[in-house]
Protein backbone atom coordinates (compact mmCIF):
# COMPACT_ATOMS: atom_id res chain seq x y z
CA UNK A 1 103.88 138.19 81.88
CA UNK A 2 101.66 136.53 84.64
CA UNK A 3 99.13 135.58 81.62
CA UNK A 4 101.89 133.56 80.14
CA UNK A 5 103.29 131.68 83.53
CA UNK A 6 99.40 131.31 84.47
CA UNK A 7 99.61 129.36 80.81
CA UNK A 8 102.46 127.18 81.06
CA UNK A 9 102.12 126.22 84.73
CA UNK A 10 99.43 123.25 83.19
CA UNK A 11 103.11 121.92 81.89
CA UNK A 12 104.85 122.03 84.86
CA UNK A 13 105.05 118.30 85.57
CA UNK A 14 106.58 117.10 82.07
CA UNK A 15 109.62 119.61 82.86
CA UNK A 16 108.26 121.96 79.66
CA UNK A 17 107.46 125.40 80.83
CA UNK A 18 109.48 127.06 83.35
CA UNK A 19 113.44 127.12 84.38
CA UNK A 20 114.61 126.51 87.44
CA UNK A 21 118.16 127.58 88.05
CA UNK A 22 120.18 126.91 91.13
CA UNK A 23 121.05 129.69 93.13
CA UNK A 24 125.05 129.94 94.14
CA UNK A 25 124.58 129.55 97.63
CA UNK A 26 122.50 126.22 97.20
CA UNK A 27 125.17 125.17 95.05
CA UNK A 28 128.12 125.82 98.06
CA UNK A 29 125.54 123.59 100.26
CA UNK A 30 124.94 120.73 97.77
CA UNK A 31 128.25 120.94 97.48
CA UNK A 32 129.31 120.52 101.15
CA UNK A 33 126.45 117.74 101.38
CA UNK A 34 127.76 115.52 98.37
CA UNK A 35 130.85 115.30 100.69
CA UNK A 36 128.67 113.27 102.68
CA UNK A 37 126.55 110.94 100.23
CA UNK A 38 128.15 107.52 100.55
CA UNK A 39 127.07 107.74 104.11
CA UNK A 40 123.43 108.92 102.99
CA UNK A 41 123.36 106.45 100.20
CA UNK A 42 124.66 103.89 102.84
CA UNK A 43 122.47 104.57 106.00
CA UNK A 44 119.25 104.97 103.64
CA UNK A 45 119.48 101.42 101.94
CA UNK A 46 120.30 99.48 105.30
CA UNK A 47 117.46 100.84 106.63
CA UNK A 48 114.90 100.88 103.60
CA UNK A 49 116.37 96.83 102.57
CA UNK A 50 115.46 95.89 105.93
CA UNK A 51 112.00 97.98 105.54
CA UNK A 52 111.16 96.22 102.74
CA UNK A 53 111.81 92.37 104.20
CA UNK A 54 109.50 93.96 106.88
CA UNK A 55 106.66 94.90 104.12
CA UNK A 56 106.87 91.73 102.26
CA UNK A 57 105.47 90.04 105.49
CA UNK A 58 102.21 92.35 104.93
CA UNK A 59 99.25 90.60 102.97
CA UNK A 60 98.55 93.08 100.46
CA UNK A 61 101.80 94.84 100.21
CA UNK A 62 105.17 94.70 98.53
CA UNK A 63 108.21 96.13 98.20
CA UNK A 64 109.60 98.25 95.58
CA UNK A 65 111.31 95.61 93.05
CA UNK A 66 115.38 96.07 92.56
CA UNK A 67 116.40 93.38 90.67
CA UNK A 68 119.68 91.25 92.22
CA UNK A 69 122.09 92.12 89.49
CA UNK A 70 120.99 96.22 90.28
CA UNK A 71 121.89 98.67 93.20
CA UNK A 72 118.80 101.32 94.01
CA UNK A 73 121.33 103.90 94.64
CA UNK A 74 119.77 106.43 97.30
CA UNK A 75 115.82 105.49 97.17
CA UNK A 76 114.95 108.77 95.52
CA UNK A 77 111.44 107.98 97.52
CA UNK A 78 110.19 104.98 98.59
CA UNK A 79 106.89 103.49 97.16
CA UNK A 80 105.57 100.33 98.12
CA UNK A 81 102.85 98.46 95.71
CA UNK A 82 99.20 98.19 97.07
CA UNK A 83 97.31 95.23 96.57
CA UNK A 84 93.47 96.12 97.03
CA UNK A 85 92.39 92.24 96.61
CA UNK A 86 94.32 90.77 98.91
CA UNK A 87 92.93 93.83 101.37
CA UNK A 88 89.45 92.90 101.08
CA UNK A 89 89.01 95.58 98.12
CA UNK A 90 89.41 98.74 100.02
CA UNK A 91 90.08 101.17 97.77
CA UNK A 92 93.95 102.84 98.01
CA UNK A 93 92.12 106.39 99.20
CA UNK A 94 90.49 104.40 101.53
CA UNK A 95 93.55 102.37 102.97
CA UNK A 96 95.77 105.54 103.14
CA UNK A 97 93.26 107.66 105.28
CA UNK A 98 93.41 105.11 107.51
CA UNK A 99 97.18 105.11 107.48
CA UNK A 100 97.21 108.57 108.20
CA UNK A 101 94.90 108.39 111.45
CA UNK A 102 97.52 106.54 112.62
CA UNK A 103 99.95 108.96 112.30
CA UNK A 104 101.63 107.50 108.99
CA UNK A 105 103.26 110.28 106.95
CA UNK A 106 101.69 108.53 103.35
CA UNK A 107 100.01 109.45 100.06
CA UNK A 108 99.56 107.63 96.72
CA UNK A 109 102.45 108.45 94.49
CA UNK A 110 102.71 112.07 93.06
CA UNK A 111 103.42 111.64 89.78
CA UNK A 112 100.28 110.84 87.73
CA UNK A 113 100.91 108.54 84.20
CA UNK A 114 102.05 111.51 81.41
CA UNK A 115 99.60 110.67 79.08
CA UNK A 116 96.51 112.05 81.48
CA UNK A 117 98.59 115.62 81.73
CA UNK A 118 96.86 118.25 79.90
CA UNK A 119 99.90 118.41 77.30
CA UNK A 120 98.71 114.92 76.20
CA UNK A 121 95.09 114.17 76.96
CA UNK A 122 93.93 117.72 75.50
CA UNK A 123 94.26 117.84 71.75
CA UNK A 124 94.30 122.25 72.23
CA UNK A 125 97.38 121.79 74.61
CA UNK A 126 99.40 119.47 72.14
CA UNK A 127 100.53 120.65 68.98
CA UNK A 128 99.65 124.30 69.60
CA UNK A 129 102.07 124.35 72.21
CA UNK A 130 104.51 123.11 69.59
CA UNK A 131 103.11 126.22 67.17
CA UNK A 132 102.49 123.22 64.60
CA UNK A 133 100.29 121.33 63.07
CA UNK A 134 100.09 117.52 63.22
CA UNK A 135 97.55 115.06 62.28
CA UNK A 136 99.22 112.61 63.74
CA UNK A 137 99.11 114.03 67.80
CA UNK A 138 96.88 111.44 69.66
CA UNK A 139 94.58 112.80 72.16
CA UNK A 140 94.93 110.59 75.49
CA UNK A 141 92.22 109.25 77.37
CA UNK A 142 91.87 107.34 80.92
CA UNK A 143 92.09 104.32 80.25
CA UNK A 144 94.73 103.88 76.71
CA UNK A 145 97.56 102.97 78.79
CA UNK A 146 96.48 100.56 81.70
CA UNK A 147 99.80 99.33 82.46
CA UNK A 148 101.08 103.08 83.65
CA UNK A 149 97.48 103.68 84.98
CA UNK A 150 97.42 100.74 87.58
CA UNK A 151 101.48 101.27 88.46
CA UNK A 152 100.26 104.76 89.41
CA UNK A 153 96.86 103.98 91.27
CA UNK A 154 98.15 100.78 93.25
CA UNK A 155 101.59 102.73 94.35
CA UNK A 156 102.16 104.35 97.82
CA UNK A 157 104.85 107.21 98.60
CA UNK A 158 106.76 106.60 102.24
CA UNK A 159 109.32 109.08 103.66
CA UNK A 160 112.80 107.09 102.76
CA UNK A 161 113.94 107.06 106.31
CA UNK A 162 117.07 108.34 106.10
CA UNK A 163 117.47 110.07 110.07
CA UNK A 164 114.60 108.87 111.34
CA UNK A 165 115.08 106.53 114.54
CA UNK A 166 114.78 102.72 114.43
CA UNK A 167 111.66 103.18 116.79
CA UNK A 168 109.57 105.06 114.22
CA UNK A 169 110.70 102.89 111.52
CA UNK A 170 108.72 99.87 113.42
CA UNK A 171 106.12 101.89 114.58
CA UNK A 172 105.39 102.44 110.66
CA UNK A 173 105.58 98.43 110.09
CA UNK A 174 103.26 98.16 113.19
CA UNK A 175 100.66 100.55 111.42
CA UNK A 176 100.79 98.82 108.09
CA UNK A 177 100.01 95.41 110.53
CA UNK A 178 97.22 96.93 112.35
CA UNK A 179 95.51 98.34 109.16
């Protein structure tokens, strides 16, 4: 049995692989909590809308993009764009090391493009998963999808602010300033 998860944990990510069923007594606690989203929703946008008129200030940074016509709903995370060239080319690494020596809770994104996950960008991990055969399965490289590439490498992940006091929230706006 471990063989087998130790196999399928590569496919993790694209939700292929293992189940993940709620247990009942989450479910009486999600429950109780969804009593309470408006508020969440609510609280979370006023303070991530007025986070983001903050960030547009910020040579080199911008907000995440919700169109006027569109409501975010509850900011599943919140993840500015980074502009390297406008930040005398530092690298993103660089920029978010530097974020976190000031005490910035920040990382680039989590969620790498798909089509660099082993289930894409290894032809022995496609179609054999499947247990078929097909000439048509394309083998992914770095670099054949550019668009999903640079969203991913010029995108940074921020906590979303939802209890946190106003105090912290500038402190974070003073860090991006400083950096």
């Amino acid at each position: 049995m471990e063989d087998i998860q130790k196999e399928l944990k590569k496919y993790n990510e694209t939700g292929l692989g293992f189940k993940h069923r709620i247990h009942p007594v989450s479910a009486t606690i999600a429950n109780n909590e969804l009593r309470k989203i408006d508020f969440y929703i609510s609280k979370r946008n006023k303070v991530l809308n007025s986070f983001s008129k903050e960030i547009k200030k910020i040579p080199g940074l911008s907000p995440p993009i919700t169109r006027k016509h569109l409501h975010r709903g509850a900011f599943f995370g919140y993840r500015p764009f980074f502009n390297s060239s406008k930040l005398n080319n530092i690298s993103i690494q660089n920029f978010i090391r530097i974020l976190q020596a000031e005490g910035m809770e920040v990382r680039q994104a989590g969620n790498q493009p798909l089509h660099l996950l082993p289930l894409f960008s290894k032809k022995s991990n496609g179609p054999t998963f499947l247990k078929k055969k097909n000439k048509y399965y394309r083998n992914y490289k770095s670099g054949d999808l550019p668009n999903s590439e640079n969203f991913f490498n010029s995108t940074l992940s921020l906590p979303t602010f939802t209890f946190e006091s106003k105090k912290m929230v500038k402190q974070y706006i003073s860090a991006f300033k400083k950096v």
